[in-house]
PDB file of N, CA and C in Angstrom:
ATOM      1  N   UNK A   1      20.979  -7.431 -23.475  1.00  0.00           N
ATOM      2  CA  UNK A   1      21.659  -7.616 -22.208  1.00  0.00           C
ATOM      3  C   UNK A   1      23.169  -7.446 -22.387  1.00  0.00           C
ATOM      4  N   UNK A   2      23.806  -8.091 -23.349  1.00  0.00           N
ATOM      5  CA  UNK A   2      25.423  -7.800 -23.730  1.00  0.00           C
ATOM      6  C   UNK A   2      25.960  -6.485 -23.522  1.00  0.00           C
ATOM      7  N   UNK A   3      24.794  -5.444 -24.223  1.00  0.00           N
ATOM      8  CA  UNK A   3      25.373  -3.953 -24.726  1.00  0.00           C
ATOM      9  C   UNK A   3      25.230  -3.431 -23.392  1.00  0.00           C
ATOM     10  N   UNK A   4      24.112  -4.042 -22.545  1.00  0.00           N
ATOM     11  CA  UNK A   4      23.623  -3.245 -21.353  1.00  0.00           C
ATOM     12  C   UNK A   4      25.173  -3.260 -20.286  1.00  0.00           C
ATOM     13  N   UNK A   5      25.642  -4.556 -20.419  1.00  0.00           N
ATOM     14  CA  UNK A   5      26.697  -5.024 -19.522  1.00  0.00           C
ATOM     15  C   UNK A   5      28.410  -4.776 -19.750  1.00  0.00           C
ATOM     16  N   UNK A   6      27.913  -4.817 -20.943  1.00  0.00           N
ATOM     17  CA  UNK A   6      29.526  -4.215 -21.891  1.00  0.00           C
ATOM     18  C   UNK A   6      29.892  -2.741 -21.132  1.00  0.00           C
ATOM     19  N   UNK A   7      28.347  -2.078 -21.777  1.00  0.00           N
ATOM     20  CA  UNK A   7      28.725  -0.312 -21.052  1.00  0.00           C
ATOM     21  C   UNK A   7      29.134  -0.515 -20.003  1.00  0.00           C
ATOM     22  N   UNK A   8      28.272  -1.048 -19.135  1.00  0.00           N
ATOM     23  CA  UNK A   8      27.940  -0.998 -17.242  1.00  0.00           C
ATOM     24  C   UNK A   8      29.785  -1.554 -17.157  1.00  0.00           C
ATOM     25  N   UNK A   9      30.495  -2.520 -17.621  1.00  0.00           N
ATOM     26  CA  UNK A   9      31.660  -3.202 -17.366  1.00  0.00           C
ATOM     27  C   UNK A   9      32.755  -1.849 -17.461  1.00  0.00           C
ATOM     28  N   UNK A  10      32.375  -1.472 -18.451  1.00  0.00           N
ATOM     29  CA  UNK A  10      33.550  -0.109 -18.776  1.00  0.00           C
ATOM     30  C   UNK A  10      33.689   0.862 -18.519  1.00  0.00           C
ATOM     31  N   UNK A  11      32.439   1.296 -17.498  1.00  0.00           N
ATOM     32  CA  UNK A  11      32.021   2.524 -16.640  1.00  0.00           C
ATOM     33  C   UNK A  11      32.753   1.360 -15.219  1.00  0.00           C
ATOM     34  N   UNK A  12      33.237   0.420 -15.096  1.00  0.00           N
ATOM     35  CA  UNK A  12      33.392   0.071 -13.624  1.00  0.00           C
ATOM     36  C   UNK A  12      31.740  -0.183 -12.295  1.00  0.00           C
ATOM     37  N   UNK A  13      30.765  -0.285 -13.340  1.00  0.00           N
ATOM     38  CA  UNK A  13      29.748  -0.619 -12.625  1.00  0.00           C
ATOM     39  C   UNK A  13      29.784  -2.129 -12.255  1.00  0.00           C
ATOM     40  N   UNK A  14      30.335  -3.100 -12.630  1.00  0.00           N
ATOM     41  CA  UNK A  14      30.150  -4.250 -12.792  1.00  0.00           C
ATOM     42  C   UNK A  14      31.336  -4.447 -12.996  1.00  0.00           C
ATOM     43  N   UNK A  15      31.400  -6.011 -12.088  1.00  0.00           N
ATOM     44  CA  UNK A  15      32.781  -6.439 -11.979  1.00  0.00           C
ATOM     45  C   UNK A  15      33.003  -8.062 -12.633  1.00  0.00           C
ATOM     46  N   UNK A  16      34.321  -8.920 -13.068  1.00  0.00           N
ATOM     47  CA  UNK A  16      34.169  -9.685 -13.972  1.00  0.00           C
ATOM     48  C   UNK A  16      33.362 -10.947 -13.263  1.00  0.00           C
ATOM     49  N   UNK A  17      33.460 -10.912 -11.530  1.00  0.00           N
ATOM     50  CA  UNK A  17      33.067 -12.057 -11.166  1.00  0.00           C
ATOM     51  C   UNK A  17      31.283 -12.030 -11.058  1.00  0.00           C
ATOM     52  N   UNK A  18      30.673 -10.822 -11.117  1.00  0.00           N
ATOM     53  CA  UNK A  18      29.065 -10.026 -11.467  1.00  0.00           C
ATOM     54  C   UNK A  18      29.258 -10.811 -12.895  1.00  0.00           C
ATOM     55  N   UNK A  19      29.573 -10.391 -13.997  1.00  0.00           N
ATOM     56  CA  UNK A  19      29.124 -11.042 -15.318  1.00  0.00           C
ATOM     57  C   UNK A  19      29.116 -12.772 -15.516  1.00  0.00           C
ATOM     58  N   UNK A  20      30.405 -13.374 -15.180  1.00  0.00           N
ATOM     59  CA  UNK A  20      30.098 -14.542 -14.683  1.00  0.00           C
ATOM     60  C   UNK A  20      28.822 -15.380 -14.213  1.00  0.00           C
ATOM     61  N   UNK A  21      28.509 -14.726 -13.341  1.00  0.00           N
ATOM     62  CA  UNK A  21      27.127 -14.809 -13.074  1.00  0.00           C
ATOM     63  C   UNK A  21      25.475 -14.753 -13.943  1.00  0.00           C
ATOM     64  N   UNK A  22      26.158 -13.905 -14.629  1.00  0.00           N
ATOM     65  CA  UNK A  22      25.220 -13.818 -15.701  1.00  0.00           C
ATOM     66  C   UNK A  22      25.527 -15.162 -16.598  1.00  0.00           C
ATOM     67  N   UNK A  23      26.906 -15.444 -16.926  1.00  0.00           N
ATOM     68  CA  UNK A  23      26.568 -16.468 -17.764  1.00  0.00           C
ATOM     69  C   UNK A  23      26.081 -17.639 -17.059  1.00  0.00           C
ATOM     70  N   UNK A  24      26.560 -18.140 -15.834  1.00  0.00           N
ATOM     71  CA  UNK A  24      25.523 -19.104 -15.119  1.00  0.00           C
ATOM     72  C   UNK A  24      23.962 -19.169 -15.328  1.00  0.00           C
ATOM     73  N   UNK A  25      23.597 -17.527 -14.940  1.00  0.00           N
ATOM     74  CA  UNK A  25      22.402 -17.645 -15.317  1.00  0.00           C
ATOM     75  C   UNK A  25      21.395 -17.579 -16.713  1.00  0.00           C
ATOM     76  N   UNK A  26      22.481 -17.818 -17.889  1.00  0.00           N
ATOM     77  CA  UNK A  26      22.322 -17.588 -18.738  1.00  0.00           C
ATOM     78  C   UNK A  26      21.644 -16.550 -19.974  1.00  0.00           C
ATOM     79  N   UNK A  27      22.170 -15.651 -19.381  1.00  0.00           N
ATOM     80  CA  UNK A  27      22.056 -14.116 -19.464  1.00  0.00           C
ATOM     81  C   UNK A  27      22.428 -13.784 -20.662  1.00  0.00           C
ATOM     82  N   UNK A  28      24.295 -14.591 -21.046  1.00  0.00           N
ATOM     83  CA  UNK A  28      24.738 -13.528 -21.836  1.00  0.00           C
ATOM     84  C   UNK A  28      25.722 -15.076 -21.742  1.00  0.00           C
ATOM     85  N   UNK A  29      26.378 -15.183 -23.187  1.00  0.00           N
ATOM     86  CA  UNK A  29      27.343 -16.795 -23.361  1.00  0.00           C
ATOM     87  C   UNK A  29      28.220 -16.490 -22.755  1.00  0.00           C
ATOM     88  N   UNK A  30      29.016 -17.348 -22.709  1.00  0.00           N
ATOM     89  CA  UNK A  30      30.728 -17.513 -22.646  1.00  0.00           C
ATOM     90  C   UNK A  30      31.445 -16.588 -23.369  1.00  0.00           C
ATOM     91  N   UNK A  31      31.013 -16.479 -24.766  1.00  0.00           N
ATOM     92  CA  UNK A  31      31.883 -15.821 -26.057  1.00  0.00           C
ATOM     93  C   UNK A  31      31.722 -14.602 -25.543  1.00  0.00           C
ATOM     94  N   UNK A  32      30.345 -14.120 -25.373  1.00  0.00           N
ATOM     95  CA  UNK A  32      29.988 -12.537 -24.666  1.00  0.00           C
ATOM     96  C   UNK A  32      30.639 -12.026 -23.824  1.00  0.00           C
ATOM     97  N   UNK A  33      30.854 -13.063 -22.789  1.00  0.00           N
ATOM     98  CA  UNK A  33      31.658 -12.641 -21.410  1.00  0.00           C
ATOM     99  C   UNK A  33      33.415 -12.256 -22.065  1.00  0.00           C
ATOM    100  N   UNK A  34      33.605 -12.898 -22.660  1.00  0.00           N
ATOM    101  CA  UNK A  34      35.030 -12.556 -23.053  1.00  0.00           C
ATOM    102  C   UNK A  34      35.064 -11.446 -24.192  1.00  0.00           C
ATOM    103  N   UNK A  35      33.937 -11.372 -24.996  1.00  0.00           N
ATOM    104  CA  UNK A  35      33.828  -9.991 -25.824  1.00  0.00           C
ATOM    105  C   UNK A  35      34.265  -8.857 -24.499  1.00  0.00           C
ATOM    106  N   UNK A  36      33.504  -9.278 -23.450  1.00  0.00           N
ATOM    107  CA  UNK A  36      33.298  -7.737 -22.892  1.00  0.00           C
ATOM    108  C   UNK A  36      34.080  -7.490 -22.228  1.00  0.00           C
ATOM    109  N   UNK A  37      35.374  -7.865 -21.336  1.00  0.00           N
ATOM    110  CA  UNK A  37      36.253  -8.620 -20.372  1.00  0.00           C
ATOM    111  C   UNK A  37      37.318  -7.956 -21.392  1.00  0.00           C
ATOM    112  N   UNK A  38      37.736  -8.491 -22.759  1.00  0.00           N
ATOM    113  CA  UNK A  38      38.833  -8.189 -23.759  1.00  0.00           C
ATOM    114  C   UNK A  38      38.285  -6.764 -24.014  1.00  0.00           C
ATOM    115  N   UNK A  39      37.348  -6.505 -24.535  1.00  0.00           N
ATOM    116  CA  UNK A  39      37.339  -5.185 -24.926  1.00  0.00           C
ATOM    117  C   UNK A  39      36.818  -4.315 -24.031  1.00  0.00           C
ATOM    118  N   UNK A  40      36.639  -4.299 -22.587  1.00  0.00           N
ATOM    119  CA  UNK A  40      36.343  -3.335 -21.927  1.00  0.00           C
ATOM    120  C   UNK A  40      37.492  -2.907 -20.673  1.00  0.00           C
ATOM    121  N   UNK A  41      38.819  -3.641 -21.347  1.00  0.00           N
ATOM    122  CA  UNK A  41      40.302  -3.089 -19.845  1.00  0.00           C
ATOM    123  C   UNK A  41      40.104  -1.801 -20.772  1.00  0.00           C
ATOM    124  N   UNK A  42      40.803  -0.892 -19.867  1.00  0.00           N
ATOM    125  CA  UNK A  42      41.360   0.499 -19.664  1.00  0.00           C
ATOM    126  C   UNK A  42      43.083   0.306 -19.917  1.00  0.00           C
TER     127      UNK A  42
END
């Protein structure tokens, strides 16, 4: 799910307040969300 959302984040498919969500739903951690957030700006 990370790698799926990382891509999708850096193509602009998905936005930071969409991943959020995921970590609510426990999708993907906290640490993940900020892996992908830090390494997916332009």
């Amino acid at each position: 799910m990370f790698e799926v959302l990382k891509e999708k984040y850096q193509k602009n498919f998905v936005r930071k307040d969409q991943l959020l969500r995921y970590v609510m739903l426990g999708k993907i951690t906290q640490e993940e969300y900020q892996k992908i957030i830090n390494g997916g700006e332009k």
